[in-house]
Every structure is written in C-alpha cells, then in structure tokens.
Protein backbone atom coordinates (compact mmCIF):
# COMPACT_ATOMS: atom_id res chain seq x y z
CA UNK A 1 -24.31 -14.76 5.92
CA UNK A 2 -22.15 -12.21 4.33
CA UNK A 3 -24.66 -8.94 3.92
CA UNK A 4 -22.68 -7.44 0.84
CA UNK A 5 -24.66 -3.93 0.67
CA UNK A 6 -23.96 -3.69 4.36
CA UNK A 7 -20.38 -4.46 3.53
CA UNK A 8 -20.39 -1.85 1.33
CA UNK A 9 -21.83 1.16 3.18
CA UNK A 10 -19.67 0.45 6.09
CA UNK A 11 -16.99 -0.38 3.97
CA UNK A 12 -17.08 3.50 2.60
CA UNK A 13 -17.16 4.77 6.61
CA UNK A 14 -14.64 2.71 7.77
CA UNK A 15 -12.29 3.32 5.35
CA UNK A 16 -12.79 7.43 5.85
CA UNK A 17 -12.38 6.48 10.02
CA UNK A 18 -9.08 4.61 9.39
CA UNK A 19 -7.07 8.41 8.67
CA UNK A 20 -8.68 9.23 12.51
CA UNK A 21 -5.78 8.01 14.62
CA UNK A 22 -7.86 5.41 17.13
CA UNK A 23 -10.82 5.00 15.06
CA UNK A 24 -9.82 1.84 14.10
CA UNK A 25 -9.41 -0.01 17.58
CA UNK A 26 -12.52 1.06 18.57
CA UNK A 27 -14.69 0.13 15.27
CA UNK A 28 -12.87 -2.81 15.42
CA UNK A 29 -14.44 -3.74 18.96
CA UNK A 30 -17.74 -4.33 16.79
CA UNK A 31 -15.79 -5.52 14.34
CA UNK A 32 -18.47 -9.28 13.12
CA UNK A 33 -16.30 -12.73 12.55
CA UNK A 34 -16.07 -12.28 8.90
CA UNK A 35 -13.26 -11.88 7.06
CA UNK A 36 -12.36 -11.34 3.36
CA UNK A 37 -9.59 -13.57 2.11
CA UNK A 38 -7.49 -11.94 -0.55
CA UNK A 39 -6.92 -14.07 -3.05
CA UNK A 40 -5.22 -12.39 -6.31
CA UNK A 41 -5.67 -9.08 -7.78
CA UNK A 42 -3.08 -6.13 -7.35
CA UNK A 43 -2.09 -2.84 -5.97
CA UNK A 44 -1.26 -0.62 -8.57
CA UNK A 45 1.11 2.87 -7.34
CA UNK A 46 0.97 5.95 -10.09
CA UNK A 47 4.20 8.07 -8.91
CA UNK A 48 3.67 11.46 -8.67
CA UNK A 49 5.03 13.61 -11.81
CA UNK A 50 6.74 16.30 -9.75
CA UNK A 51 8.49 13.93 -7.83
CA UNK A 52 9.31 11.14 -10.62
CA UNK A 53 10.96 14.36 -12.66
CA UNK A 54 13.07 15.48 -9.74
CA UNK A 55 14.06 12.06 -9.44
CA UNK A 56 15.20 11.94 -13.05
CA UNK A 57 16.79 15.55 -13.11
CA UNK A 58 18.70 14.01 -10.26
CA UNK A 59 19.87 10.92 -11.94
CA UNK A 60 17.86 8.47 -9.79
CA UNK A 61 15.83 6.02 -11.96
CA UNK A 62 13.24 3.58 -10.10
CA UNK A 63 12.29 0.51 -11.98
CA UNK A 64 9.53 -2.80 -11.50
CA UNK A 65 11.53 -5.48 -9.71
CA UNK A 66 10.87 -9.30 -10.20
CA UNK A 67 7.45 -9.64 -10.47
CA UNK A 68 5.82 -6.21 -10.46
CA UNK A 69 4.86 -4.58 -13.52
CA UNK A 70 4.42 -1.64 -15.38
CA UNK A 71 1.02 -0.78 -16.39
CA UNK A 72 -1.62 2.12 -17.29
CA UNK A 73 -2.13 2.09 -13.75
CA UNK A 74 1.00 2.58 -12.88
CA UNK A 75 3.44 0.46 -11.88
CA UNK A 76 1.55 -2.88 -10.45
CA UNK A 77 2.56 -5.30 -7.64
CA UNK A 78 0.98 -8.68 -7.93
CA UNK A 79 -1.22 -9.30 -4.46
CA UNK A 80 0.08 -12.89 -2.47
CA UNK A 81 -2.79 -12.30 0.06
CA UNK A 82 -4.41 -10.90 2.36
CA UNK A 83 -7.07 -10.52 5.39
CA UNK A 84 -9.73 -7.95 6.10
CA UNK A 85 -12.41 -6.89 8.11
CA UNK A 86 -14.88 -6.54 5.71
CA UNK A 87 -16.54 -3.79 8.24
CA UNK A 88 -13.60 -1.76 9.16
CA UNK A 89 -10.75 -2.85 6.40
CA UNK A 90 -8.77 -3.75 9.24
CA UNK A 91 -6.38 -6.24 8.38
CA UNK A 92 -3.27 -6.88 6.04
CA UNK A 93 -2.51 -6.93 2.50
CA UNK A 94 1.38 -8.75 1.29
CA UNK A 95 2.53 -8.48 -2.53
CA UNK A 96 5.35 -9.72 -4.81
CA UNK A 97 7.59 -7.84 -6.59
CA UNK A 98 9.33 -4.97 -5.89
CA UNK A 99 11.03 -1.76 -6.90
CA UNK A 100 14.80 -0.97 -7.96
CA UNK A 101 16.41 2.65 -7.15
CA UNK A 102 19.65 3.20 -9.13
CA UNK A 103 21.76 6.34 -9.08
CA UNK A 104 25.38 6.72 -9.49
CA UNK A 105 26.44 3.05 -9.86
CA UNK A 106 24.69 1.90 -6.75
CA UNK A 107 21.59 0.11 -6.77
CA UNK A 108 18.59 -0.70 -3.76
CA UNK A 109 15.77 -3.05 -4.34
CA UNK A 110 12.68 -3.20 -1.76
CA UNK A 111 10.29 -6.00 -2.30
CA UNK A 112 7.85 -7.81 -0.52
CA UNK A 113 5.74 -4.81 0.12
CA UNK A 114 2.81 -5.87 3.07
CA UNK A 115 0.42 -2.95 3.26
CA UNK A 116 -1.37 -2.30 7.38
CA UNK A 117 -4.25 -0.55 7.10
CA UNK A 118 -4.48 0.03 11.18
CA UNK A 119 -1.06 1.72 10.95
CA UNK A 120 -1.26 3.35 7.75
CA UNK A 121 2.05 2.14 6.67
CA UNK A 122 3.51 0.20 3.85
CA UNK A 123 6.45 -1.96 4.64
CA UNK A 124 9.39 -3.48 2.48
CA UNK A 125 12.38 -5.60 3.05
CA UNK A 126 15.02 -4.36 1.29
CA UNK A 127 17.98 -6.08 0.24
CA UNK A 128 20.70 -3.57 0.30
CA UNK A 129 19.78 -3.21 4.28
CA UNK A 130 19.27 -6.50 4.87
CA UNK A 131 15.89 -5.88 7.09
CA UNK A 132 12.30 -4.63 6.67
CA UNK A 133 11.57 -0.40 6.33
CA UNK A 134 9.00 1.22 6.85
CA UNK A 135 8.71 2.60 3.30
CA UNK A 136 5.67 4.76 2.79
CA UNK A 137 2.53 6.27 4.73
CA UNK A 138 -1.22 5.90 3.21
CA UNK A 139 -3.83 8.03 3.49
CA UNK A 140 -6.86 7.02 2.55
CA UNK A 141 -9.03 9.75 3.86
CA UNK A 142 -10.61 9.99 0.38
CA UNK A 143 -10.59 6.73 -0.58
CA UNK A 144 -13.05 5.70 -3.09
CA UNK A 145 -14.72 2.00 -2.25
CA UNK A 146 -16.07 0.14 -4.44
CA UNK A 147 -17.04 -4.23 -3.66
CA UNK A 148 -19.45 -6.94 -5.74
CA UNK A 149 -19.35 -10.49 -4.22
CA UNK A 150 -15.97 -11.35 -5.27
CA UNK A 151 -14.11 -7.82 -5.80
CA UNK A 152 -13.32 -5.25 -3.62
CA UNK A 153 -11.67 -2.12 -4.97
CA UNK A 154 -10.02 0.83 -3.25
CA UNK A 155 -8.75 3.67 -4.62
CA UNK A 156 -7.45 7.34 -4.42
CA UNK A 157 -5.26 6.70 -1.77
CA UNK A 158 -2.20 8.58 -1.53
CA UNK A 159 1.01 7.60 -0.77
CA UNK A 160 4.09 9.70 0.90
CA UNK A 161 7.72 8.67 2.03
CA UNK A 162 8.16 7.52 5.28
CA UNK A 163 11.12 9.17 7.70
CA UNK A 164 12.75 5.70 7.97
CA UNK A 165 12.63 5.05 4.16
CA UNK A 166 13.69 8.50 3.53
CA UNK A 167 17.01 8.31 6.19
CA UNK A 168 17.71 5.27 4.60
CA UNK A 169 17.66 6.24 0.95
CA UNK A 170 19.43 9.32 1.67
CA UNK A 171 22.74 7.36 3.61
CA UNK A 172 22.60 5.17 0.83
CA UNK A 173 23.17 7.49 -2.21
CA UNK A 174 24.86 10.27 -0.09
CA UNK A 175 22.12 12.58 -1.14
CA UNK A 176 19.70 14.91 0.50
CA UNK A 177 16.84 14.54 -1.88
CA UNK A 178 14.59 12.17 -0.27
CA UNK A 179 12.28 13.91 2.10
CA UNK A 180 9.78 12.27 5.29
CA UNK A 181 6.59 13.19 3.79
CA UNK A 182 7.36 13.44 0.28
CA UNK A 183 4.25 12.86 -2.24
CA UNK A 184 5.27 9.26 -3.76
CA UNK A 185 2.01 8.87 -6.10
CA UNK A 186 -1.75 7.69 -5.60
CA UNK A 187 -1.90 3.90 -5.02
CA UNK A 188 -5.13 1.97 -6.30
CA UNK A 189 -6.06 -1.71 -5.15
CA UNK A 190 -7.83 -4.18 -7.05
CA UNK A 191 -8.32 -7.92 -5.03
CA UNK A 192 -10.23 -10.80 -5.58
CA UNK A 193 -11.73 -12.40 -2.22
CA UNK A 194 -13.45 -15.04 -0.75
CA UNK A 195 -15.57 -14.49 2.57
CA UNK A 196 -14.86 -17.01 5.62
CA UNK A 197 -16.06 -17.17 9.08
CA UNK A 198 -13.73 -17.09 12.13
CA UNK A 199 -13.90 -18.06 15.64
C-alpha cells in the first residue's frame, strides 16, 4: 500500500539527487512498483524580470498559446499527464498549450511542452521548425516538495535556455540575444494523482 509519509521524505531526497548527474539510474534500481498517475493540475513558469525586460527593450514579446494561461503564478500550462516514481520523481510530465515569440513581423510558437525529470530537460515541438527542441534545462536542486494523498507539489525549480532552443531562436529572428544558459524564470508544479501498481 502506498506509504504517503515515506513518499514524502524520499520524495524531498530524491528530488535534491536528480541535479547529481547519475543519481537517478541508480536510485531508480530500488526504485518500488508504484507509480503516481498525473491526472490534471499545472505547471506554472514565472519568467525572470531581467530577462522578460531585455526581451521587451529588444522588441521580442512572448505570449500564452492555445491553452496556457496567464496567471499570478505566472504564465500556466494545463498538465495532459503524467508518470512518476513516487520514490525518485523519475518519470514524465506532458502539457497543453504553449508559448508565442514575436519580433519583427515573424512569429514562433512551441507547444506541447513534456517535462523529463531523468534528463533535466523540457521539450517542445515547435511549429515554425516543424520538429521537437529541446527548449529549457531544470534544476531542481532546491526544489521545495510538498504531497497529501492526492497532490503532489514541486516548486522552486529554475529554469534556463537550452543551446538547441537558443541556436534556434537566434537563426530565426537573425538576432544574437538568446543565450545557452540564460535564466528563463522559476517554474512551479501543481498535479493531481492517482497511485497504481505496476508489474
């Protein structure tokens, strides 16, 4: 049976061992046959201010695509669903919506963001390129846990622009702006879950 206050404090180590390149394949070795099922909920991104003011002094605006939303948190992208190891938080999170980069009469959308928490990496297809990027990098060294039976909620974990996003982004607006490694924001998710047992 699902031991939530063990899922909890190991919850909080794991999710400190994930920024250790290699921690993850070997907690995952002990890793039990329960998994969270992601249900609903959302990952909410808060950009960073120096960054979201260069890109305005630059004329680049970013704006919610299709279904993601701008909130208090940030801007939120609804959660499709998901699957983690409730022990390591090894697994895979997918969303809706997207986000919309416009500068000088050209637009790029990237949508469909599915979040790895083995690699670190957030991915997006986007449609101008016809083809998934790897968009942005997570760390979630200190990540903030938090779980009841039916919630689990991460946050503090910060975001910064991947090489491939930033190559791409650059060709495509003729600008040398975007930078690999640039601070994007702090990212926050908030998921409903339901346990089940594998085999």
């Amino acid at each position: 049976m699902f031991n939530l206050r063990k899922a909890i404090v190991v919850t909080v180590g794991a999710a400190v061992a994930l920024a250790t390149p290699g921690a993850m394949a070997s907690a995952d070795a002990k890793a039990t046959n329960q998994r969270l099922v992601l249900k609903s909920g959302t990952t909410s991104l808060a950009l960073a201010s120096a960054t979201a003011k260069a890109l305005s002094a630059n004329g680049i605006k970013v704006a919610p695509a299709s279904e993601a939303r701008v909130t208090k948190r940030g801007i939120s992208f609804p959660i499709t669903g998901g699957l983690i190891n409730p022990e390591t938080l090894a697994g895979t999170i997918s969303h809706a919506g997207g986000l919309t980069f416009t500068a000088g009469g050209k637009s790029l959308t990237i949508r469909g963001f599915f979040i790895s928490t083995v690699t670190g990496k957030l991915s997006a297809y986007a449609d101008e390129v016809g083809g998934r990027l790897r968009v942005l990098n997570l760390d979630v060294s200190k990540v903030k846990v938090f779980s009841s039976s039916t919630i689990v909620r991460v946050l503090n974990v910060k975001a910064t622009l991947n090489a491939a996003a930033a190559k791409a982004l650059n060709g495509y607006f003729g600008t040398k702006l975007f930078k690999s490694g640039l601070a994007i924001g702090t990212a926050r998710v908030d998921a409903n879950y339901r346990v089940v047992t594998t085999h």
